[in-house]
C-alpha atoms as a PDB file:
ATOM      1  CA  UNK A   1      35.017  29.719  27.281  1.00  0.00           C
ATOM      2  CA  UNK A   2      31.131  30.534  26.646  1.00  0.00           C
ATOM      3  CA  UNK A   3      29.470  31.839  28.893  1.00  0.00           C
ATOM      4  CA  UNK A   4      25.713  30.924  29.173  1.00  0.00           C
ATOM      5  CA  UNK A   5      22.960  32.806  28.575  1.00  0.00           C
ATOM      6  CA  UNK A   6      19.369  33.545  30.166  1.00  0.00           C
ATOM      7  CA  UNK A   7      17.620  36.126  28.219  1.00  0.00           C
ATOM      8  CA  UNK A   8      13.783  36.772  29.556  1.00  0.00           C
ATOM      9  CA  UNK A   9      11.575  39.511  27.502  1.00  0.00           C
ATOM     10  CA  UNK A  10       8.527  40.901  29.057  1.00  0.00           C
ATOM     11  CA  UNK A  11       5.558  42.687  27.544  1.00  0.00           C
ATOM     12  CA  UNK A  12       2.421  44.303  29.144  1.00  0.00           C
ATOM     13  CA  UNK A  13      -0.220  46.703  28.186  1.00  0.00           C
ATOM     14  CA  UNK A  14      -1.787  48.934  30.790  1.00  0.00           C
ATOM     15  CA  UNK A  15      -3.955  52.129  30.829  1.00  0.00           C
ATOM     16  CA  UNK A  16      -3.665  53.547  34.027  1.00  0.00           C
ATOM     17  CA  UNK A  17      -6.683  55.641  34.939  1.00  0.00           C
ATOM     18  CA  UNK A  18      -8.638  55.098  32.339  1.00  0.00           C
ATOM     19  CA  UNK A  19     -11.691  52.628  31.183  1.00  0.00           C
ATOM     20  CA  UNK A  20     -10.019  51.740  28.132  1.00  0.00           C
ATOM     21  CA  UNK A  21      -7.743  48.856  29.713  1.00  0.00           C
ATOM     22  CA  UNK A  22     -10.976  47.413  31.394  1.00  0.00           C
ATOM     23  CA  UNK A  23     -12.978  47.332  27.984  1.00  0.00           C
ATOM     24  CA  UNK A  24      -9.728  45.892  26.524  1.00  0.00           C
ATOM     25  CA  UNK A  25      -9.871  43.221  29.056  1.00  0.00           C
ATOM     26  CA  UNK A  26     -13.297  43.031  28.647  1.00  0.00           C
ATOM     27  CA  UNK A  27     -12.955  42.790  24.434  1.00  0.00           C
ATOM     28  CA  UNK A  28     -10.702  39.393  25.166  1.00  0.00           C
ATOM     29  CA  UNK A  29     -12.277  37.931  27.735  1.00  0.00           C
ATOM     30  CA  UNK A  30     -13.689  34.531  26.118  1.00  0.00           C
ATOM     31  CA  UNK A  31     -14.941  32.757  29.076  1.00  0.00           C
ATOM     32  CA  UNK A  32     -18.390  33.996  28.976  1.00  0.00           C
ATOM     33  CA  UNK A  33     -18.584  32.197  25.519  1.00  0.00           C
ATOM     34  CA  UNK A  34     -17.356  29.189  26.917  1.00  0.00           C
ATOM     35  CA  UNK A  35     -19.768  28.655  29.968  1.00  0.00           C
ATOM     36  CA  UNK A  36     -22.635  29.339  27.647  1.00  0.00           C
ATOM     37  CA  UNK A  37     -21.236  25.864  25.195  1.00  0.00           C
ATOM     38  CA  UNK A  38     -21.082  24.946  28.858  1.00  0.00           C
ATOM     39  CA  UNK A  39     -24.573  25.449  30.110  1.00  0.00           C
ATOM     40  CA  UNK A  40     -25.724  24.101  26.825  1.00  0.00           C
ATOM     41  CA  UNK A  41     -24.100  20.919  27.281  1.00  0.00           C
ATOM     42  CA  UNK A  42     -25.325  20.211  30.712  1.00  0.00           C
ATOM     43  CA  UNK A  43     -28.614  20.361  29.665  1.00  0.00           C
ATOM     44  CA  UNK A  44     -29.223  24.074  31.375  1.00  0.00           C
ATOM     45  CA  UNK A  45     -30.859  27.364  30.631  1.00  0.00           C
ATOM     46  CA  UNK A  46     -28.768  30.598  32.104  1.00  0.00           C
ATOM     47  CA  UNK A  47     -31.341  33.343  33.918  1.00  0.00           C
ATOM     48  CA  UNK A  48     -29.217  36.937  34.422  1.00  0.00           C
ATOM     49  CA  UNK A  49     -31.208  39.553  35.986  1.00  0.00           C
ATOM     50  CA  UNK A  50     -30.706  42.588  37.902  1.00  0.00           C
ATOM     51  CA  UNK A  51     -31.420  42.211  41.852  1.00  0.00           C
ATOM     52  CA  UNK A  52     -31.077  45.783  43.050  1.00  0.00           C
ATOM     53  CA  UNK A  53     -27.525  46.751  42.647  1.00  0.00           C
ATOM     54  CA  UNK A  54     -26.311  42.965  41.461  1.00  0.00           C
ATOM     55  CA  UNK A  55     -26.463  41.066  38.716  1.00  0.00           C
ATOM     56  CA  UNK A  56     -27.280  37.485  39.378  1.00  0.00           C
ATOM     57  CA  UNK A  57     -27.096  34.315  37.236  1.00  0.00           C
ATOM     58  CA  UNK A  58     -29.541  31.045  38.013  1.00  0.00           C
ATOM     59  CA  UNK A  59     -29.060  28.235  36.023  1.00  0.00           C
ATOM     60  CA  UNK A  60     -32.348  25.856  35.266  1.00  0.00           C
ATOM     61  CA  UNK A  61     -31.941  22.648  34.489  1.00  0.00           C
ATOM     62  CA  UNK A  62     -34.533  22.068  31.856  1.00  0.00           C
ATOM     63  CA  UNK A  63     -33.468  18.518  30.612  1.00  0.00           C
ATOM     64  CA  UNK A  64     -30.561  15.713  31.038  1.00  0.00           C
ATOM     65  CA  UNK A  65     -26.819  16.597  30.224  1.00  0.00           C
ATOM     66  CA  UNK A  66     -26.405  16.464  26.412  1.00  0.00           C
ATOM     67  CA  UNK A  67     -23.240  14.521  26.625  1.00  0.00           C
ATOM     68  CA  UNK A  68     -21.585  12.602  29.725  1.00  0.00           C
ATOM     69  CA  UNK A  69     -18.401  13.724  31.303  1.00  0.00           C
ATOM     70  CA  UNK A  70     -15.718  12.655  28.847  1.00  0.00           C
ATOM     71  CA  UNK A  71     -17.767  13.921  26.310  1.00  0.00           C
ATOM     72  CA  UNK A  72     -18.536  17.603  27.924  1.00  0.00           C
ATOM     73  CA  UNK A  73     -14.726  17.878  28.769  1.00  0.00           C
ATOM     74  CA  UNK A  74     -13.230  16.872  24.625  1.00  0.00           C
ATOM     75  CA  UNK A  75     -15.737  19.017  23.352  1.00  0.00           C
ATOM     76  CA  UNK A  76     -14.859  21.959  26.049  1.00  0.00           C
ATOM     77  CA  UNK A  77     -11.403  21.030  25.325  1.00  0.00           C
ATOM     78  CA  UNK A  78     -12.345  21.430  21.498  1.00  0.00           C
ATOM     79  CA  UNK A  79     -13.938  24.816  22.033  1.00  0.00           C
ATOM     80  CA  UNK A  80     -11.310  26.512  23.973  1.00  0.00           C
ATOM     81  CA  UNK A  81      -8.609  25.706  21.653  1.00  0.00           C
ATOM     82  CA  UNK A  82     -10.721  28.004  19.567  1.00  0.00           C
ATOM     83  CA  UNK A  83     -12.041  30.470  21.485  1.00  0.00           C
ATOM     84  CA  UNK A  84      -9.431  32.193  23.309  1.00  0.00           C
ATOM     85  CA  UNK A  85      -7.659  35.592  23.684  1.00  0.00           C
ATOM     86  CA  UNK A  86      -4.469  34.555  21.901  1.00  0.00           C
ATOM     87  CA  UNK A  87      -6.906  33.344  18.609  1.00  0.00           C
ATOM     88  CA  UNK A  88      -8.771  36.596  18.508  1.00  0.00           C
ATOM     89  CA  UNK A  89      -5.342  38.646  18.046  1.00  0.00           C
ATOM     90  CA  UNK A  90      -5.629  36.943  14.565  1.00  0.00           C
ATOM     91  CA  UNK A  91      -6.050  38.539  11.115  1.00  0.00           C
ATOM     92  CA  UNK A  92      -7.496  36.396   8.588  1.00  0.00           C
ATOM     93  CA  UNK A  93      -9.660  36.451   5.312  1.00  0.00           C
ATOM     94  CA  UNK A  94     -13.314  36.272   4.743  1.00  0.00           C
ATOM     95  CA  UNK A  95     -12.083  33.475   2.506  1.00  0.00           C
ATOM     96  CA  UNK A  96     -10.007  31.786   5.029  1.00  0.00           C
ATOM     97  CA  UNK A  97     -12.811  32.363   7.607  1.00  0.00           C
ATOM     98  CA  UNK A  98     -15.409  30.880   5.293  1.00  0.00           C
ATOM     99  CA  UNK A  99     -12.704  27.394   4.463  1.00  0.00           C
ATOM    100  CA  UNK A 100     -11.354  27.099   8.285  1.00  0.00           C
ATOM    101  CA  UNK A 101     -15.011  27.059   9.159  1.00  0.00           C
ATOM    102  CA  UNK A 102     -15.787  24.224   7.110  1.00  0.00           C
ATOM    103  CA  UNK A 103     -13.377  22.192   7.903  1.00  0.00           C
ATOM    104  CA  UNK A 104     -14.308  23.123  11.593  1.00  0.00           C
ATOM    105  CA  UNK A 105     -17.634  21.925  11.108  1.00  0.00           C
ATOM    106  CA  UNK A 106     -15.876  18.558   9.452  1.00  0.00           C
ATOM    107  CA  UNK A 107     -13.602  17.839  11.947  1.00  0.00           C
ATOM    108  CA  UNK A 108     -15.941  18.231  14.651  1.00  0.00           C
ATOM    109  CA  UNK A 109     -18.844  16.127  13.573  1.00  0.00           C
ATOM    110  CA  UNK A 110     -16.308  13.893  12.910  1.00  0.00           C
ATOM    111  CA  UNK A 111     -14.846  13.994  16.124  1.00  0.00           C
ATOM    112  CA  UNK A 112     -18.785  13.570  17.944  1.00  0.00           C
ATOM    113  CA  UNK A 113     -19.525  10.660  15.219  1.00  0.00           C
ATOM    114  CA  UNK A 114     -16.665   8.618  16.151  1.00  0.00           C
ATOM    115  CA  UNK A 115     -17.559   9.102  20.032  1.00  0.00           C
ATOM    116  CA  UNK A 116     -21.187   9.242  19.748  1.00  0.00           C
ATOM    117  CA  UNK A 117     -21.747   6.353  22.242  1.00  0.00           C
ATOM    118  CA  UNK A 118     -18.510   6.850  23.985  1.00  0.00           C
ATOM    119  CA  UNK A 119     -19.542  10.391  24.943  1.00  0.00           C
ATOM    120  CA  UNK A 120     -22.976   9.536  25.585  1.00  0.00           C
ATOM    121  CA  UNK A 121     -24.716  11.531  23.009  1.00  0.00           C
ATOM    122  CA  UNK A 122     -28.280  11.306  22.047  1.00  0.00           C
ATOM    123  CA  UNK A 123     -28.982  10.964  18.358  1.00  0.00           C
ATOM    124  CA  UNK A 124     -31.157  13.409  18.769  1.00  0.00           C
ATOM    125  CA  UNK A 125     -28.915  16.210  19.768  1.00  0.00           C
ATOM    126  CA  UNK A 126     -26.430  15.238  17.320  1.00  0.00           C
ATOM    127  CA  UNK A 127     -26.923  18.396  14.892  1.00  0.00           C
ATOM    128  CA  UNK A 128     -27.950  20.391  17.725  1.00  0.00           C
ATOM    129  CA  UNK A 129     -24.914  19.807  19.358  1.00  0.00           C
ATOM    130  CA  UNK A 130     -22.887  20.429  16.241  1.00  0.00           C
ATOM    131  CA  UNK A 131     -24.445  23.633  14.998  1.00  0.00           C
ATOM    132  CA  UNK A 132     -24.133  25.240  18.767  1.00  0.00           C
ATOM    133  CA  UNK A 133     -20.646  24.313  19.284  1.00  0.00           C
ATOM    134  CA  UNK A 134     -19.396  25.723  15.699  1.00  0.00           C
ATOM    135  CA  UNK A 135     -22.132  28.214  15.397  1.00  0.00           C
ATOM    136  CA  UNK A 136     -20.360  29.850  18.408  1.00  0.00           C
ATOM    137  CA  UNK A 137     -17.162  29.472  17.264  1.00  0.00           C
ATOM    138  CA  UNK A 138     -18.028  30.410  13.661  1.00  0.00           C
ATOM    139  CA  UNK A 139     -19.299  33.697  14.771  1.00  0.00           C
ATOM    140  CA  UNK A 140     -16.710  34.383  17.550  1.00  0.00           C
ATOM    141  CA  UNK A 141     -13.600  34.352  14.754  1.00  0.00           C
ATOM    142  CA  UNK A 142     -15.522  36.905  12.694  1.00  0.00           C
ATOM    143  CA  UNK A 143     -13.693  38.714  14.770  1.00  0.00           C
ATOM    144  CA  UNK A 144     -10.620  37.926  12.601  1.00  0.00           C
ATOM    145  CA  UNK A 145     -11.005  38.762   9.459  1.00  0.00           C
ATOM    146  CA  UNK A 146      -9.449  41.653   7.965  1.00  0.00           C
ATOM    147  CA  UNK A 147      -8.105  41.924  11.285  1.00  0.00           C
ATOM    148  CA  UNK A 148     -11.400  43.760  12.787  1.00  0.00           C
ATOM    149  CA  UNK A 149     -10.683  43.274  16.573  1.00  0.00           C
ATOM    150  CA  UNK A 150      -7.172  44.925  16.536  1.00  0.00           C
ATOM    151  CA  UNK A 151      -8.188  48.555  14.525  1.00  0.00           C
ATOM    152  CA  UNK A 152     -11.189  47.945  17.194  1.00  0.00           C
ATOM    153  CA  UNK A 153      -8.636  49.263  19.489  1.00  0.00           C
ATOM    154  CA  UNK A 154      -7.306  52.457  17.649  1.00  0.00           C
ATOM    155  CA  UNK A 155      -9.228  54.385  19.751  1.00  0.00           C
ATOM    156  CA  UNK A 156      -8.458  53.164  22.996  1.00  0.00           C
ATOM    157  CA  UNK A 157      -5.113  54.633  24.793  1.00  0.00           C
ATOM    158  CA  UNK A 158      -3.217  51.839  25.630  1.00  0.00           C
ATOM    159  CA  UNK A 159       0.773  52.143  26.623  1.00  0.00           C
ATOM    160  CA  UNK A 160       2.994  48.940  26.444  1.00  0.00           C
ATOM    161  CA  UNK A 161       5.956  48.154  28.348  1.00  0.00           C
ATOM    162  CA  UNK A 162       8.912  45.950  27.337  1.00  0.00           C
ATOM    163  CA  UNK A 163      11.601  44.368  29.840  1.00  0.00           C
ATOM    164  CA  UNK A 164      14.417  42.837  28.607  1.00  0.00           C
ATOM    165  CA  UNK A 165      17.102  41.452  30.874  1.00  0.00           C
ATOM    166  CA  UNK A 166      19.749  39.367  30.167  1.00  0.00           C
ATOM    167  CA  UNK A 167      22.014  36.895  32.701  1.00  0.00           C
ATOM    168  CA  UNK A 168      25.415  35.809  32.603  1.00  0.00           C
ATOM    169  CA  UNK A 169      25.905  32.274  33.536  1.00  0.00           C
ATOM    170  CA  UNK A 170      29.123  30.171  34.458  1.00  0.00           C
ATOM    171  CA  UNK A 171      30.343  28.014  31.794  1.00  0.00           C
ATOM    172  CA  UNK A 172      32.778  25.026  31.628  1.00  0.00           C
ATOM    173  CA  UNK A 173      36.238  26.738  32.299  1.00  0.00           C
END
């Protein structure tokens, strides 16, 4: 009779003892991006400064949210599904780049056009809105092309580790 099968497969990169795993980490790390779309949208300005041994963010509220909550979480929403560590691993063309970018741009005024009122968006910080949210974006998948971000990590000394294990399971006898 057949027997089932439970196969799992585990990968993971590590560096012990060195500060290449932490700039690796540090490379992918996307949320940084993402609080500044978020700061914009609530109407905010981010302060970092040094306070002796700390670095310390303030955020100043220097007008009313740009959008209202259902608005500020699609277009969140929107940006992470493009800004993320899995999307950087990509390789693409300055071509494709230029194309996907466009459309981005499309799609996502689109997207705020259709929901201006819904999402409570001022008019006025239509473009505004636009041009930060794919700006951002735009820039972060130069990354991408011609697969930049992954020979960025020739030099770094990075080990991986694959698990494979596989489980017999009862089957109808």
């Amino acid at each position: 009779m057949d027997e089932d099968m439970d196969q799992h497969t585990s990968s993971s990169s590590y560096n012990p003892g060195s500060q290449d795993s932490t700039f690796l980490q540090f490379r992918l790390d996307t949320s940084n991006l993402i609080k500044q779309v978020k700061i914009t949208l609530s109407g905010k300005l981010q302060h970092v400064y040094a306070a002796g041994d700390k670095i310390v963010s303030t955020d100043e509220e220097i007008s009313d949210p740009l959008v209202n909550r259902q608005g500020f979480a699609a277009i969140v929403n929107y940006v992470t599904t493009n800004i993320n560590n899995q999307v950087v691993q990509g390789n693409i063309s300055e071509e494709y780049h230029a194309n996907f970018c466009a459309n981005l741009r499309e799609d996502f005024s689109f997207m705020c056009t259709i929901n201006l009122y819904e999402w409570g968006i001022d008019e006025q910080y239509f473009d505004y809105i636009v041009d930060t949210v794919i700006n951002t974006i735009k820039l972060f998948l130069t990354r991408l092309i011609n697969n930049k971000e992954r020979e960025s990590y020739a030099g770094l000394n990075i080990r991986e580790s694959h698990v494979s294990t596989k489980k017999a399971g009862l089957g109808f006898r």
